[in-house]
Protein backbone atom coordinates (compact mmCIF):
# COMPACT_ATOMS: atom_id res chain seq x y z
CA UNK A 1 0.00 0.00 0.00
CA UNK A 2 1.08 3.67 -0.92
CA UNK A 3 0.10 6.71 0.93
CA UNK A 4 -1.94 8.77 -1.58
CA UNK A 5 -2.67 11.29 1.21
CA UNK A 6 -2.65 12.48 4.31
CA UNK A 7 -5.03 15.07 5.94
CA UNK A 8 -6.92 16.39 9.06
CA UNK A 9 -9.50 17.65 7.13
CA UNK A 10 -13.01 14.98 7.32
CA UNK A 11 -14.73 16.01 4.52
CA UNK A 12 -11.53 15.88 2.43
CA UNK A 13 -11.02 12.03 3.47
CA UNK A 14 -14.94 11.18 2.95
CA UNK A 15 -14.79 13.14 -0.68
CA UNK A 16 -11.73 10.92 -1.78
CA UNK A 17 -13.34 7.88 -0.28
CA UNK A 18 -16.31 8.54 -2.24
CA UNK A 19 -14.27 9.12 -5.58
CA UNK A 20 -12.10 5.95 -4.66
CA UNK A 21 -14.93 3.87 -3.96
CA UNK A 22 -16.71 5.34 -7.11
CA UNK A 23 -14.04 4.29 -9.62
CA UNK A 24 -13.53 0.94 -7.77
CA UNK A 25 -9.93 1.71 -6.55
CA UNK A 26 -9.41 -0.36 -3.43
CA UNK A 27 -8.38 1.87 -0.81
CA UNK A 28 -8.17 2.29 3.20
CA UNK A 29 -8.11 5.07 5.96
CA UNK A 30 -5.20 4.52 8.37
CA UNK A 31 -5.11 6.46 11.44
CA UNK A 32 -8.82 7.05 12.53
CA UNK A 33 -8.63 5.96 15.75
CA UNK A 34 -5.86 7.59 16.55
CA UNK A 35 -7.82 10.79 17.83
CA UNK A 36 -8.86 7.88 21.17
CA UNK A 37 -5.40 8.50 21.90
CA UNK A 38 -4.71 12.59 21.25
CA UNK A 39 -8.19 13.21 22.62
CA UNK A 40 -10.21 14.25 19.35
CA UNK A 41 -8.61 17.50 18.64
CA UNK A 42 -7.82 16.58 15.08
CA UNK A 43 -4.28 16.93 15.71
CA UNK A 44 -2.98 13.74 14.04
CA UNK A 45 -3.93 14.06 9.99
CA UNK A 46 -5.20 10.27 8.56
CA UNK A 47 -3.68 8.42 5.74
CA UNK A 48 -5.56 7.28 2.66
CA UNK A 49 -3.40 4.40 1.34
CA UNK A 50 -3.91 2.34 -1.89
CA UNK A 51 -2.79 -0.15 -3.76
CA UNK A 52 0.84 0.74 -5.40
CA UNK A 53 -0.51 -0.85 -8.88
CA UNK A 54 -3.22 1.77 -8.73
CA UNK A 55 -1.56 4.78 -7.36
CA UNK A 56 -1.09 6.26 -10.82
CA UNK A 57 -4.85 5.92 -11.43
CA UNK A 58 -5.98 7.26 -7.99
CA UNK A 59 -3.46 10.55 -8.60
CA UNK A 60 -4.95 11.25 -11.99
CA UNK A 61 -8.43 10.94 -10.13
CA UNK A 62 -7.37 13.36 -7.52
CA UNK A 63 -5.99 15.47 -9.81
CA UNK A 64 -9.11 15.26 -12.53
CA UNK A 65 -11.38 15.73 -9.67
CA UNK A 66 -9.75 19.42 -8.83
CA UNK A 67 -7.97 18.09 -5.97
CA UNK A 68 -4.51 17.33 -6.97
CA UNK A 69 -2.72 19.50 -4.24
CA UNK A 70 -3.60 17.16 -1.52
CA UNK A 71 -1.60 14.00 -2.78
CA UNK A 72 1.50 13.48 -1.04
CA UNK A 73 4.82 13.87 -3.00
CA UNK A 74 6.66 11.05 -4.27
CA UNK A 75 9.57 11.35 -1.95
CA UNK A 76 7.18 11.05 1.11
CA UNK A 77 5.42 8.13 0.22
């Protein structure tokens, strides 16, 4: 799995969920439970991962889809 990207932001994560799901790229959140442990300030961003066969096609979803600034860069993934 390859981070695609990493955010704070809910309605971010749910929109690129939905877009995921929508184009049947197999996906998953990492990190949601983690605000249990930094008491649900938001503090810790969560990871969507996918699959590294289809990280080229999830990118050029993001990025279709007007929301290519939030994937993480190459070097960080």
């Amino acid at each position: 799995m390859k981070e695609l990207l990493r955010s704070n932001d809910a309605v971010l994560i749910s929109y690129v969920s939905a877009l995921l799901e929508e184009e049947g790229i197999g996906f998953m959140v990492a990190d949601t439970n983690m605000s249990v442990l930094e008491g649900s300030i938001g503090a810790l961003p969560r990871r969507v991962l996918v699959a590294s066969d289809a990280l080229a096609r999830a990118r050029a979803l993001l990025t279709g889809a007007g929301i290519g600034h939030v994937i993480v860069d190459e070097g960080q993934d």
